[in-house]
PDB file of N, CA and C in Angstrom:
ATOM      1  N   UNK A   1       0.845  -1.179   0.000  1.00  0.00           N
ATOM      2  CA  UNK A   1       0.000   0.000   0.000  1.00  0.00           C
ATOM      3  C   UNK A   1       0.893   1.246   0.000  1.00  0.00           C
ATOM      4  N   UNK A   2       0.747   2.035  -0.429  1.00  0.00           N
ATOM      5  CA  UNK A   2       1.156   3.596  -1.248  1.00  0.00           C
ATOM      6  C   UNK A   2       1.161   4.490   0.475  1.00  0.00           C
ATOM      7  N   UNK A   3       2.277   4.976   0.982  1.00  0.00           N
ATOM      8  CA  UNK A   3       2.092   5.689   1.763  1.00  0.00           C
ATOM      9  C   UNK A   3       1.416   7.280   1.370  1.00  0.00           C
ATOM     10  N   UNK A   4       0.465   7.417   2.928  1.00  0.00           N
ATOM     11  CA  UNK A   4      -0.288   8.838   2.387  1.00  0.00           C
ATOM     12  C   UNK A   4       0.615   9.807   2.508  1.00  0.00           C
ATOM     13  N   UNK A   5       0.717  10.549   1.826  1.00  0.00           N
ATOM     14  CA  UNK A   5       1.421  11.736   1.884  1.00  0.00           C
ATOM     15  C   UNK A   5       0.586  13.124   2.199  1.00  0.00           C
ATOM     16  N   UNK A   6      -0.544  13.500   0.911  1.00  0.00           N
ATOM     17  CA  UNK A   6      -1.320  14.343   0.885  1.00  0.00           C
ATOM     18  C   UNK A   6      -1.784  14.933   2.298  1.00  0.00           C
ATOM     19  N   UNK A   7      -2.693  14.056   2.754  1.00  0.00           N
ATOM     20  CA  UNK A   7      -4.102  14.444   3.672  1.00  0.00           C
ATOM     21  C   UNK A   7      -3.299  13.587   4.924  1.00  0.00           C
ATOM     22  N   UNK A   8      -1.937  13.297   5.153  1.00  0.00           N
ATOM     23  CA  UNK A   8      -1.800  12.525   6.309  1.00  0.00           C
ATOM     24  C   UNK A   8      -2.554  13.295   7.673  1.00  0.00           C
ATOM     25  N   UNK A   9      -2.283  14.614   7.471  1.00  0.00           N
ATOM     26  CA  UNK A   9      -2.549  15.348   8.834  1.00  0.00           C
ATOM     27  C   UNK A   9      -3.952  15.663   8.792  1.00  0.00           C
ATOM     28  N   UNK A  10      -5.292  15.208   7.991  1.00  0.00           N
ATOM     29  CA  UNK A  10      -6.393  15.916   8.045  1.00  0.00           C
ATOM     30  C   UNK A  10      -6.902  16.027   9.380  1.00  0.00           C
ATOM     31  N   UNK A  11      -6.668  14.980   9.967  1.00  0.00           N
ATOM     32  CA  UNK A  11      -7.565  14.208  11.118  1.00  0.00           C
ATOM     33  C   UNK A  11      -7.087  15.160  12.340  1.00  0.00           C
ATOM     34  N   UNK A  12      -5.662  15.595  12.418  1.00  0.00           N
ATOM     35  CA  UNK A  12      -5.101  16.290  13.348  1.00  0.00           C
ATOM     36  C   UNK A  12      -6.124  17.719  13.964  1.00  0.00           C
ATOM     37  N   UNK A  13      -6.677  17.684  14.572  1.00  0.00           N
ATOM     38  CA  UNK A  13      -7.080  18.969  15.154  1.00  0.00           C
ATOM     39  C   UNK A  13      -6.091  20.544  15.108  1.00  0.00           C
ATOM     40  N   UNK A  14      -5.138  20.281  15.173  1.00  0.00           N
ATOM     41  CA  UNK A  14      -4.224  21.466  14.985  1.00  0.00           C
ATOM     42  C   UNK A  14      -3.388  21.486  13.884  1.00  0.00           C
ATOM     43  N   UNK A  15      -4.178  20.594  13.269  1.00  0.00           N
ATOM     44  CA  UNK A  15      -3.063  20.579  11.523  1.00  0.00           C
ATOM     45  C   UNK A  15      -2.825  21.472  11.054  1.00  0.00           C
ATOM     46  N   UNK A  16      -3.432  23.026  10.971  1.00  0.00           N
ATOM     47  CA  UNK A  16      -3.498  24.142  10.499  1.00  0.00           C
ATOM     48  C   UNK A  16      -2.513  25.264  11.299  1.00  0.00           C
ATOM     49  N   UNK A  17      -2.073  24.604  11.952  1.00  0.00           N
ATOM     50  CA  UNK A  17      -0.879  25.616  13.311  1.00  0.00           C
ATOM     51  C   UNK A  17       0.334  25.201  12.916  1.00  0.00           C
ATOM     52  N   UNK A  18       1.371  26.514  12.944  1.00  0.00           N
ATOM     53  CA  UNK A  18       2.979  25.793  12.760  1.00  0.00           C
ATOM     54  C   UNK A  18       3.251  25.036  13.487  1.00  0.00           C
ATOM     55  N   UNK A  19       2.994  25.208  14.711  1.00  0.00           N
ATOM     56  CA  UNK A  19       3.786  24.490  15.579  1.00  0.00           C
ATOM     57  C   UNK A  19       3.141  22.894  15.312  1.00  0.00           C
ATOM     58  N   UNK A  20       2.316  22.564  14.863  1.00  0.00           N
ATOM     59  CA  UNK A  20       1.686  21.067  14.282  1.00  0.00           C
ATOM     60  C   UNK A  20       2.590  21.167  12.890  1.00  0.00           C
ATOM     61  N   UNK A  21       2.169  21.819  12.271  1.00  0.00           N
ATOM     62  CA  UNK A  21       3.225  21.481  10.967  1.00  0.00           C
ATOM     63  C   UNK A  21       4.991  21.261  11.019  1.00  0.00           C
ATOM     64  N   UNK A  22       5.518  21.815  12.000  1.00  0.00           N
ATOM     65  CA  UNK A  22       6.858  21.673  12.448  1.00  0.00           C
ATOM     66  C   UNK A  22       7.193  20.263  13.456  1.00  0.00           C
ATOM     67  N   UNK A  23       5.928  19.875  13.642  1.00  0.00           N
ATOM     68  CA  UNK A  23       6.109  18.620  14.632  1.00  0.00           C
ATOM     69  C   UNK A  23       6.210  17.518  13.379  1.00  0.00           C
ATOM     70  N   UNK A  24       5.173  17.714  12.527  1.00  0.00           N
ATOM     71  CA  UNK A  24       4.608  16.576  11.475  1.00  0.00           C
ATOM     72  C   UNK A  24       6.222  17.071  10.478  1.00  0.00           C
ATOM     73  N   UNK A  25       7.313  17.199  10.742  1.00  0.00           N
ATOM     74  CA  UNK A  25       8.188  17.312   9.234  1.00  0.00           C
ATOM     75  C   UNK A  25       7.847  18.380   8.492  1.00  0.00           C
ATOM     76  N   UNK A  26       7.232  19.319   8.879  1.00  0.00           N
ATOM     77  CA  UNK A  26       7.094  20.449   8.233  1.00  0.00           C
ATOM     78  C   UNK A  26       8.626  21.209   7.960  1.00  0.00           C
ATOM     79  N   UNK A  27       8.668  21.725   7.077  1.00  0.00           N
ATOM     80  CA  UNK A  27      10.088  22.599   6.314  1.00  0.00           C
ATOM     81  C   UNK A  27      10.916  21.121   6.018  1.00  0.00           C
ATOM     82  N   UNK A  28      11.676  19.846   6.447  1.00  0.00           N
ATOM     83  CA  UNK A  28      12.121  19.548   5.869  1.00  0.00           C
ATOM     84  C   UNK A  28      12.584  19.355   4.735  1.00  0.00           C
ATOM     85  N   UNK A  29      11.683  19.168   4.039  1.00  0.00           N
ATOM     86  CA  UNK A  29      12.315  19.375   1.925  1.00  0.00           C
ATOM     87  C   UNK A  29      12.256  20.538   2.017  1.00  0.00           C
ATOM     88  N   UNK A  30      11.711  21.514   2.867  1.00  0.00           N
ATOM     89  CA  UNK A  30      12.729  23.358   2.133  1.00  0.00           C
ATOM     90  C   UNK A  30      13.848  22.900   2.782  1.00  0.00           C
ATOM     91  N   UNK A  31      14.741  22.637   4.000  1.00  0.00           N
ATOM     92  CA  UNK A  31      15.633  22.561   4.043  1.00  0.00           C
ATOM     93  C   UNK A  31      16.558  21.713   3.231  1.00  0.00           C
ATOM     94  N   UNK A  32      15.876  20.487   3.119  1.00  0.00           N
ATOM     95  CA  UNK A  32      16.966  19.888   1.881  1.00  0.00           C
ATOM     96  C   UNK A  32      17.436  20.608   0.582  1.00  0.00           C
ATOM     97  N   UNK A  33      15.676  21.202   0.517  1.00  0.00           N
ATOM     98  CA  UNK A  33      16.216  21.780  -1.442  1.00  0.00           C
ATOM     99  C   UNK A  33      17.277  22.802  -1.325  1.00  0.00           C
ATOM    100  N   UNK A  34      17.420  23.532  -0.049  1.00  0.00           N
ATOM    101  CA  UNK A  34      17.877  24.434   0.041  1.00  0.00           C
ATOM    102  C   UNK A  34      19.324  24.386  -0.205  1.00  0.00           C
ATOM    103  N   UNK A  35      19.731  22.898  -0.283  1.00  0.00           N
ATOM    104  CA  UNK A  35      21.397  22.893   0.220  1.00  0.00           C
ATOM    105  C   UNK A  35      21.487  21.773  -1.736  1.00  0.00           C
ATOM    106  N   UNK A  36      20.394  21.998  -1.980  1.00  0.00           N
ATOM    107  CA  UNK A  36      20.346  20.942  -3.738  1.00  0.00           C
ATOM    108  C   UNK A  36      20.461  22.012  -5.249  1.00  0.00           C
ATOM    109  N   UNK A  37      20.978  21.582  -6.410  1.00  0.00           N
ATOM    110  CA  UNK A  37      21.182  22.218  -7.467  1.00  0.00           C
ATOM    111  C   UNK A  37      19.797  22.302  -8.150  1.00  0.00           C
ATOM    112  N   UNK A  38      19.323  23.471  -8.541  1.00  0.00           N
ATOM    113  CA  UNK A  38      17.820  23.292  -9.030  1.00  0.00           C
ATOM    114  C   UNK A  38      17.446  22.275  -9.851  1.00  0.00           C
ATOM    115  N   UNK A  39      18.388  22.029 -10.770  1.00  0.00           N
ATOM    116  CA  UNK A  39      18.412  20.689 -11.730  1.00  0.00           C
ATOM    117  C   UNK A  39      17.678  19.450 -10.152  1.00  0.00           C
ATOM    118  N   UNK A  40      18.722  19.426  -9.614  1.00  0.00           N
ATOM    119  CA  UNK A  40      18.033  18.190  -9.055  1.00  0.00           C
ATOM    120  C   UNK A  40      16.958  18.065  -7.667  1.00  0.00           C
ATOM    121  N   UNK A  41      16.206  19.277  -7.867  1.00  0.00           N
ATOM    122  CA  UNK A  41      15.625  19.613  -7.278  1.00  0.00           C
ATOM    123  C   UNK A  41      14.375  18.941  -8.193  1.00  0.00           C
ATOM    124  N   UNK A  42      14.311  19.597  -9.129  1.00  0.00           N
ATOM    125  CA  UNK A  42      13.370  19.441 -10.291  1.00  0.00           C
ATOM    126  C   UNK A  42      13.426  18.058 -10.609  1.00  0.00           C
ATOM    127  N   UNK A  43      14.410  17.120 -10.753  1.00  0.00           N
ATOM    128  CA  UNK A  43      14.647  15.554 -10.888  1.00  0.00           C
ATOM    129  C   UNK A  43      13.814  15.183  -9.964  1.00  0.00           C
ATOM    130  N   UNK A  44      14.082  15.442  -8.374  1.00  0.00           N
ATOM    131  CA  UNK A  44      13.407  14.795  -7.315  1.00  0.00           C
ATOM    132  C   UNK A  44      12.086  14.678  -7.177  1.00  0.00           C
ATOM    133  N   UNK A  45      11.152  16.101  -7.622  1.00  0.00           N
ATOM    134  CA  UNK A  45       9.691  16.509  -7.857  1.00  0.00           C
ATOM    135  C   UNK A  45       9.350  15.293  -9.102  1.00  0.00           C
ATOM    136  N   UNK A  46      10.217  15.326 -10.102  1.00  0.00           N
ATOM    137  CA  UNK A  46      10.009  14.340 -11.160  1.00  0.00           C
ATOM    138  C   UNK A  46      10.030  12.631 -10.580  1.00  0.00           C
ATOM    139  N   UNK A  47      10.595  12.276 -10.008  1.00  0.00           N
ATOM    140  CA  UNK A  47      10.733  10.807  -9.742  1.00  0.00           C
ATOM    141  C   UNK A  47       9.313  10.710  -8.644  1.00  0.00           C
ATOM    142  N   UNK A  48       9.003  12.253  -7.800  1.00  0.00           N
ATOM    143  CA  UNK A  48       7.912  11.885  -7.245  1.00  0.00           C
ATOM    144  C   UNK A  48       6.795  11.345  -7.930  1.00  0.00           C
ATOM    145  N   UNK A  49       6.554  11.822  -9.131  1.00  0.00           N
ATOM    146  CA  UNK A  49       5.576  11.704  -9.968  1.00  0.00           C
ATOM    147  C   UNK A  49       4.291  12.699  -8.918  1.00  0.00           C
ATOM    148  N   UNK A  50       4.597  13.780  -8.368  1.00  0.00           N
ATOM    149  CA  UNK A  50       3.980  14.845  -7.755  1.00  0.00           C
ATOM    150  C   UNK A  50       2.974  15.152  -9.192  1.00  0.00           C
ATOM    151  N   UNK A  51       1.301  15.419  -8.767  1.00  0.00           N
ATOM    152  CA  UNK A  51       0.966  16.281 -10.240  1.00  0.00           C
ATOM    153  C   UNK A  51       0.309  17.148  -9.524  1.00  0.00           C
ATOM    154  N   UNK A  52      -0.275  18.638 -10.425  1.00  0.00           N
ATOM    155  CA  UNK A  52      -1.014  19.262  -9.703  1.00  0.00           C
ATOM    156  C   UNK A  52      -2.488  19.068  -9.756  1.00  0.00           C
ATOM    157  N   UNK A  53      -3.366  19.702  -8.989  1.00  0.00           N
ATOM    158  CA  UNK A  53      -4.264  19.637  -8.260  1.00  0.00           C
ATOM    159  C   UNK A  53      -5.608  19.502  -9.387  1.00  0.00           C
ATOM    160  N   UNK A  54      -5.227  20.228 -10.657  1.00  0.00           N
ATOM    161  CA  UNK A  54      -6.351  20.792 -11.533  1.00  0.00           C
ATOM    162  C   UNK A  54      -7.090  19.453 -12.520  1.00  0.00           C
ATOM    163  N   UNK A  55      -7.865  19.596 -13.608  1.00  0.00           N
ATOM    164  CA  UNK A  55      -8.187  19.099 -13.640  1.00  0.00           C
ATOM    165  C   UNK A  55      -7.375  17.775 -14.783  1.00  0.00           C
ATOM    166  N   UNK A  56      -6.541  18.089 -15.080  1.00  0.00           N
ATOM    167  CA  UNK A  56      -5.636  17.407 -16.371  1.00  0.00           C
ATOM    168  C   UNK A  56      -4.260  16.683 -15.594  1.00  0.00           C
ATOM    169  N   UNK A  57      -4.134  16.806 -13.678  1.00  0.00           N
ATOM    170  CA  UNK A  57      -3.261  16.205 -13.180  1.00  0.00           C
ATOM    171  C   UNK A  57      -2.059  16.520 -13.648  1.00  0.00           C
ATOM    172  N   UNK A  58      -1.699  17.708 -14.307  1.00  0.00           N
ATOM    173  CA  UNK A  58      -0.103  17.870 -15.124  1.00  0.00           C
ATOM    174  C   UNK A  58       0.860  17.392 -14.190  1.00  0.00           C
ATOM    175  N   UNK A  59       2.070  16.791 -14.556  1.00  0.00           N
ATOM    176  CA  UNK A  59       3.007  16.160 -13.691  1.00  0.00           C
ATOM    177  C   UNK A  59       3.824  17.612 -13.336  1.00  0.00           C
ATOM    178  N   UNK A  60       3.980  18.069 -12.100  1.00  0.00           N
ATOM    179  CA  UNK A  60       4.593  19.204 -11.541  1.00  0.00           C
ATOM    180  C   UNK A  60       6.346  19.200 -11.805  1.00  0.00           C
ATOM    181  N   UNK A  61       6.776  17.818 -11.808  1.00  0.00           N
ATOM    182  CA  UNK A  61       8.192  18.127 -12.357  1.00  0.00           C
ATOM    183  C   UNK A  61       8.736  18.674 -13.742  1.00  0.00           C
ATOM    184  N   UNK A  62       7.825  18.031 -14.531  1.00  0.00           N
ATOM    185  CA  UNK A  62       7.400  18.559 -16.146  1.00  0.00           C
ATOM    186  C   UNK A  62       7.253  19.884 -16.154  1.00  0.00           C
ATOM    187  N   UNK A  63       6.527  20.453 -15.353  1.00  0.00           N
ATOM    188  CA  UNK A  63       6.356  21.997 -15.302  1.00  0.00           C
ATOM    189  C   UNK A  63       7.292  22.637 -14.609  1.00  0.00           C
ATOM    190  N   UNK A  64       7.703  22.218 -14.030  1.00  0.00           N
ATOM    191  CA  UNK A  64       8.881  23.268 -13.166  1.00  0.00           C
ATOM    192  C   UNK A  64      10.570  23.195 -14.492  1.00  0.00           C
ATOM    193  N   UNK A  65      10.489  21.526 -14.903  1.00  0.00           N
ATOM    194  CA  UNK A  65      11.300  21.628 -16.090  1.00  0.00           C
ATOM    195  C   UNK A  65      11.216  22.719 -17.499  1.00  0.00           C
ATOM    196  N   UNK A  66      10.216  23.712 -17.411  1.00  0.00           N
ATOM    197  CA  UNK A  66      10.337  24.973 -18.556  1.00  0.00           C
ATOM    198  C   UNK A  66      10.622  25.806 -18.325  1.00  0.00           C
ATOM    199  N   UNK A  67      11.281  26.036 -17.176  1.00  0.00           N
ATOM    200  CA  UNK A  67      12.274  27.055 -16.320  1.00  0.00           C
ATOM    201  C   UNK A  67      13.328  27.209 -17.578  1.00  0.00           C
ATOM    202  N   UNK A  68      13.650  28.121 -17.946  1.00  0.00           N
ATOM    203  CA  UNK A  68      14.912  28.205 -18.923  1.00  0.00           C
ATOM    204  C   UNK A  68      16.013  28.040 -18.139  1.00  0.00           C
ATOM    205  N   UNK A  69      16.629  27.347 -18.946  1.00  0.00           N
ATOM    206  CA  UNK A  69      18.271  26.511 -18.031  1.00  0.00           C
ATOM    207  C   UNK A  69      19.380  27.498 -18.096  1.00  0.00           C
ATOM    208  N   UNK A  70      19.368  28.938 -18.684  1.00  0.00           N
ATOM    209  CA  UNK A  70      20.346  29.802 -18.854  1.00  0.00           C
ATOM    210  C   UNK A  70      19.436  31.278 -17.966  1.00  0.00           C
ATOM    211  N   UNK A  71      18.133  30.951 -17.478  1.00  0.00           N
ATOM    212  CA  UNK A  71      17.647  32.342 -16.525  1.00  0.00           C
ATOM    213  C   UNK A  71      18.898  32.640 -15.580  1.00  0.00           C
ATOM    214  N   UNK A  72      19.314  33.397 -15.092  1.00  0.00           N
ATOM    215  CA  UNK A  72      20.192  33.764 -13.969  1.00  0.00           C
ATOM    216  C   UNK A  72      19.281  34.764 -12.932  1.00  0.00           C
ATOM    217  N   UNK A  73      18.716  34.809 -12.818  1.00  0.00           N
ATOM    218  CA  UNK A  73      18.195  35.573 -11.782  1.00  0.00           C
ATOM    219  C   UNK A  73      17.230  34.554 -10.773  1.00  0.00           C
ATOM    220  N   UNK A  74      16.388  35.381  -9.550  1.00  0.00           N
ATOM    221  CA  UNK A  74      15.766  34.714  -8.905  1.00  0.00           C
ATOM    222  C   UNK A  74      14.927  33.610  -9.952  1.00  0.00           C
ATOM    223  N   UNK A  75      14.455  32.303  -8.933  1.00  0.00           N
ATOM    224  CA  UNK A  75      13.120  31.765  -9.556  1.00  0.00           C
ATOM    225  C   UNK A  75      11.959  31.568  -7.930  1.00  0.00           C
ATOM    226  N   UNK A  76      11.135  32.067  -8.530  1.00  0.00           N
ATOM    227  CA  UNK A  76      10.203  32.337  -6.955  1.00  0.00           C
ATOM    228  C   UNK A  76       9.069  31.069  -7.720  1.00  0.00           C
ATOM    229  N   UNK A  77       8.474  30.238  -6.543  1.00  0.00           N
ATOM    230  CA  UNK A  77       7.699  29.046  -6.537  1.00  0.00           C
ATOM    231  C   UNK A  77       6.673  29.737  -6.155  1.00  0.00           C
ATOM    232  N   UNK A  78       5.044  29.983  -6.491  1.00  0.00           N
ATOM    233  CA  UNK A  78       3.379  30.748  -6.227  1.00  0.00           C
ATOM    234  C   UNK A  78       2.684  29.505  -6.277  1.00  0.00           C
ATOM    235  N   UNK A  79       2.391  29.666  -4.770  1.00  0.00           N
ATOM    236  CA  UNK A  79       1.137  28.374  -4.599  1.00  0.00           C
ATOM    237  C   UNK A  79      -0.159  28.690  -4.838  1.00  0.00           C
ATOM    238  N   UNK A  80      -1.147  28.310  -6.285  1.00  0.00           N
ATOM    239  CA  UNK A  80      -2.116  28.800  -6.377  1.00  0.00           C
ATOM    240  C   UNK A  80      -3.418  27.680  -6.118  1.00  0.00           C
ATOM    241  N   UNK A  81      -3.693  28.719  -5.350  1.00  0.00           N
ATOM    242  CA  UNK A  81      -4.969  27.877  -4.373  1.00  0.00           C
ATOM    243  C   UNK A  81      -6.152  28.462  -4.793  1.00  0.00           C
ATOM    244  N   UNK A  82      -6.389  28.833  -6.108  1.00  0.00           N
ATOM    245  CA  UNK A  82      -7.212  29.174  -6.709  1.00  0.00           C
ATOM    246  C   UNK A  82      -8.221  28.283  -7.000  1.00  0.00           C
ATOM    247  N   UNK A  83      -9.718  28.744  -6.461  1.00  0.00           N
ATOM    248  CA  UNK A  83     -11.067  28.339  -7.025  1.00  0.00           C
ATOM    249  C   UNK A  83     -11.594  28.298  -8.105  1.00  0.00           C
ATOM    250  N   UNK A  84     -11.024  27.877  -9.191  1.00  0.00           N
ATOM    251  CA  UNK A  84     -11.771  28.273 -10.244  1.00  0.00           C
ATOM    252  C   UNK A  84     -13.160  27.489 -10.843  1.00  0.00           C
ATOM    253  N   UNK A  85     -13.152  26.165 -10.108  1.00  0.00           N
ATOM    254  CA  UNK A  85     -14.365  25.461 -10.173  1.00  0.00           C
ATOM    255  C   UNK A  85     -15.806  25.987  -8.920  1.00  0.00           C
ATOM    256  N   UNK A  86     -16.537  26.730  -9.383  1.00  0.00           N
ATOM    257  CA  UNK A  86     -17.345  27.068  -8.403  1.00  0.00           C
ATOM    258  C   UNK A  86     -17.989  25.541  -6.873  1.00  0.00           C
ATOM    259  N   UNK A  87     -17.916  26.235  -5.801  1.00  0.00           N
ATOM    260  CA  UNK A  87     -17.962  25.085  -5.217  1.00  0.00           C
ATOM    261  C   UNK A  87     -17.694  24.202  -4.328  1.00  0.00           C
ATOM    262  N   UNK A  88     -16.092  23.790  -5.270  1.00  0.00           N
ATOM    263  CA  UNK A  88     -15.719  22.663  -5.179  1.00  0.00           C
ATOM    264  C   UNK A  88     -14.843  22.887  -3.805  1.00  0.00           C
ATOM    265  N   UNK A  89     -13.908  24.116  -3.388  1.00  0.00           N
ATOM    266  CA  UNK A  89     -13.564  23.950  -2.048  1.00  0.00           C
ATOM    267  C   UNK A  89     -12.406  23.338  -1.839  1.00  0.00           C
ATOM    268  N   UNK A  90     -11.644  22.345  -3.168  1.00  0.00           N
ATOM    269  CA  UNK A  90     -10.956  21.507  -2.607  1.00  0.00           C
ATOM    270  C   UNK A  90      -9.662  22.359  -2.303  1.00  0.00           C
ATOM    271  N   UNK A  91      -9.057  23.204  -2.845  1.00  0.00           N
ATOM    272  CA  UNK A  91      -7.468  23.911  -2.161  1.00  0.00           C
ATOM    273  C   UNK A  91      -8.019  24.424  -0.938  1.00  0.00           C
ATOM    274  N   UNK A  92      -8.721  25.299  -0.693  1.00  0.00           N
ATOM    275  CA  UNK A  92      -8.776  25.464   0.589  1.00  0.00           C
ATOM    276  C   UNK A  92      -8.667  24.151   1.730  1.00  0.00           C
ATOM    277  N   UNK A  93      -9.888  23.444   1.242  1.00  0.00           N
ATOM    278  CA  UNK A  93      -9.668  22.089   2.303  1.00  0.00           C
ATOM    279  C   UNK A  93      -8.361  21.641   2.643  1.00  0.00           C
ATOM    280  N   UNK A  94      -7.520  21.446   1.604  1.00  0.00           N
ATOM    281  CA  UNK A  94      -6.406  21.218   1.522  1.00  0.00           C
ATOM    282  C   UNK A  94      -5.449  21.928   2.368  1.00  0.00           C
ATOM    283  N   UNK A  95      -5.317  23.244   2.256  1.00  0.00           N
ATOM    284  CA  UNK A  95      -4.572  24.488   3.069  1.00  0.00           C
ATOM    285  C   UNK A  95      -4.791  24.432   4.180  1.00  0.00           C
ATOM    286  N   UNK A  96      -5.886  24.439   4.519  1.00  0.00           N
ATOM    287  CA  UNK A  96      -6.688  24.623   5.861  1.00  0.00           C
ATOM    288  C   UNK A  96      -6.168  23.173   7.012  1.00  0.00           C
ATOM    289  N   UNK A  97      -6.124  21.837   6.118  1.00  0.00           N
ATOM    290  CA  UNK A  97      -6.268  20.795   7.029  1.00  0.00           C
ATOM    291  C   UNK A  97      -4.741  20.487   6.951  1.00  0.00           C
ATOM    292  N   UNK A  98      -3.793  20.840   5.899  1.00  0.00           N
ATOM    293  CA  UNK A  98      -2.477  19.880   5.941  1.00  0.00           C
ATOM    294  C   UNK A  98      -1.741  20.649   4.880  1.00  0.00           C
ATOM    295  N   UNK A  99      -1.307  22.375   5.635  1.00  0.00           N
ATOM    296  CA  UNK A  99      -0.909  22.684   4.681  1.00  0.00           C
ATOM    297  C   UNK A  99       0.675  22.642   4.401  1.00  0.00           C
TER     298      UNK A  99
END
């Protein structure tokens, strides 16, 4: 069986507090990526087979791979927790319970 990753913390009553997110492994992979070459930063997201949230599942390593390989300046990561399906609720749920 597939360990949960996603929703491990839904159930947690304080899943939504740092100090719960810092207990549960919270920041670890920022600290790893932090000390990794973006190349294999982007490899690692890829072997996750991580996709995003919407409705076509795009594989997130695939997308972070159209980064141009000669940019030199910052690259800033935007978590969009955007509603665009009337409704549906699910990023928030998400944010809210295990973010």
């Amino acid at each position: 069986m597939a360990e949960t990753v996603l929703m491990r913390n839904f159930e947690r009553p304080d899943s939504h507090t740092l100090a719960a997110y810092r207990a549960a492994g919270g920041y670890a992979a920022w600290e790893k990526a932090k000390t990794m070459e973006p190349t294999a930063i982007v490899d690692e997201v890829k072997k996750s087979n991580l996709r995003g949230l919407g409705g076509a599942g795009f594989p997130t390593g695939m997308k972070w791979s159209f980064i141009p390989k000669t940019h030199t300046g910052p690259v800033y990561l935007v978590v969009n927790a955007d509603e665009g399906e009337p409704g549906t609720f699910k990023d928030r749920y998400l944010l809210e319970r295990d973010p």
